[in-house]
Protein backbone atom coordinates (compact mmCIF):
# COMPACT_ATOMS: atom_id res chain seq x y z
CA UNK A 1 100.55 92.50 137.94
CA UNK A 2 100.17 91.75 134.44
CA UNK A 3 97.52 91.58 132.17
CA UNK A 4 95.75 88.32 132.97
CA UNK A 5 93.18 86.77 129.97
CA UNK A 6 90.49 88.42 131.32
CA UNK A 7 91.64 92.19 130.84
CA UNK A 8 92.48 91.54 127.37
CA UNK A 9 89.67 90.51 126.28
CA UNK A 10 88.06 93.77 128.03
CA UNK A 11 91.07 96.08 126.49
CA UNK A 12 89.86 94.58 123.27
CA UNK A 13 86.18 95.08 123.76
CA UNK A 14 87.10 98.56 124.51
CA UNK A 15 89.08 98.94 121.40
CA UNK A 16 86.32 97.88 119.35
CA UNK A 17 83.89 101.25 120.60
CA UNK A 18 83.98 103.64 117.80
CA UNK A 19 86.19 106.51 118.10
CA UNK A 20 85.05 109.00 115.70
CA UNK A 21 81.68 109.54 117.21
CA UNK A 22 80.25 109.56 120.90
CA UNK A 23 76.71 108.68 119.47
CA UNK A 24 77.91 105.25 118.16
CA UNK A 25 78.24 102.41 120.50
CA UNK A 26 77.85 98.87 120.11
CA UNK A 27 75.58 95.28 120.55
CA UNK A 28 76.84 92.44 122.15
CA UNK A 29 74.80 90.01 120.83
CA UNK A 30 73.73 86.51 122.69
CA UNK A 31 75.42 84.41 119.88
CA UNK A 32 78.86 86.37 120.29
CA UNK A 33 81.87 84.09 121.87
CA UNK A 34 81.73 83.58 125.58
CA UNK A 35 84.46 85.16 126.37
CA UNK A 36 83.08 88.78 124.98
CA UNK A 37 80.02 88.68 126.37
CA UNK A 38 82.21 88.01 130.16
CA UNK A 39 84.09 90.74 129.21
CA UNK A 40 80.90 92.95 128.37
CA UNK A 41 79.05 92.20 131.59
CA UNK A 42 82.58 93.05 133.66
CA UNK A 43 83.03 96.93 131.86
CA UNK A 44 79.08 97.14 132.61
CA UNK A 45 80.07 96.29 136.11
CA UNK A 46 83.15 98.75 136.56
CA UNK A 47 81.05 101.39 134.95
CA UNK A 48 83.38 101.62 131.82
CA UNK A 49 80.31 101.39 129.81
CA UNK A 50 76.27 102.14 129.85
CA UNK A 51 74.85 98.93 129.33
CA UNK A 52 76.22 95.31 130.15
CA UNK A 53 75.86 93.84 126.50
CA UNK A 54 77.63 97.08 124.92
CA UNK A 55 75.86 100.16 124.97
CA UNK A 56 78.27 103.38 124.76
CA UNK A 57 81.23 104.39 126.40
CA UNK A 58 81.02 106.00 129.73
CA UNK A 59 82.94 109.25 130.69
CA UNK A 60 85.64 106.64 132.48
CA UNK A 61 85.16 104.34 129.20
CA UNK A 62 86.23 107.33 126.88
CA UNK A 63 89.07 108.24 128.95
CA UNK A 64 89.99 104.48 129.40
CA UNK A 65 89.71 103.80 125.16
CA UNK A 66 92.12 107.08 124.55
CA UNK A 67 94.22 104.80 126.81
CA UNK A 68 93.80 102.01 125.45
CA UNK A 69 95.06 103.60 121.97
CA UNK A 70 98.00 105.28 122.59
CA UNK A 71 99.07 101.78 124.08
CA UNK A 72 98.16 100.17 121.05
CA UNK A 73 99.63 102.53 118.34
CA UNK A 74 103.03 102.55 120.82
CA UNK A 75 102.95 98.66 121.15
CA UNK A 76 102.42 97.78 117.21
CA UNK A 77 104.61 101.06 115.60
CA UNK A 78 107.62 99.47 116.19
């Protein structure tokens, strides 16, 4: 399997929670492009995060982000 459209754009989402503090999440707001606030509503869904427009990261989410980084920092050192 690869990493269809969808998961991107949730990869990204996830990227975009703030990593220096577990008290700082983040607002999807209605306005944002369609495929964010899909992406928002599907980590709500798998319980990656607490609310389905944003909210924080869930214990899975946090895990999931540190993840998410060291792919990202391998990917783009090269």
């Amino acid at each position: 399997m690869v990493f269809n459209q969808e998961l991107v754009h949730e990869l990204n989402l996830i990227l975009t929670f703030p990593d220096k503090s577990l008290m700082q999440g983040i607002k999807i707001h209605h306005d944002a492009q369609p495929e964010v606030i899909e992406a928002a509503k599907r980590l709500y869904a798998k319980k990656i995060t607490s609310q389905a427009d944003g909210g924080y990261l869930t214990d899975l989410g946090l895990e999931l982000a540190e993840h998410a980084q060291i792919i990202k920092s391998a990917l783009t050192s090269a």
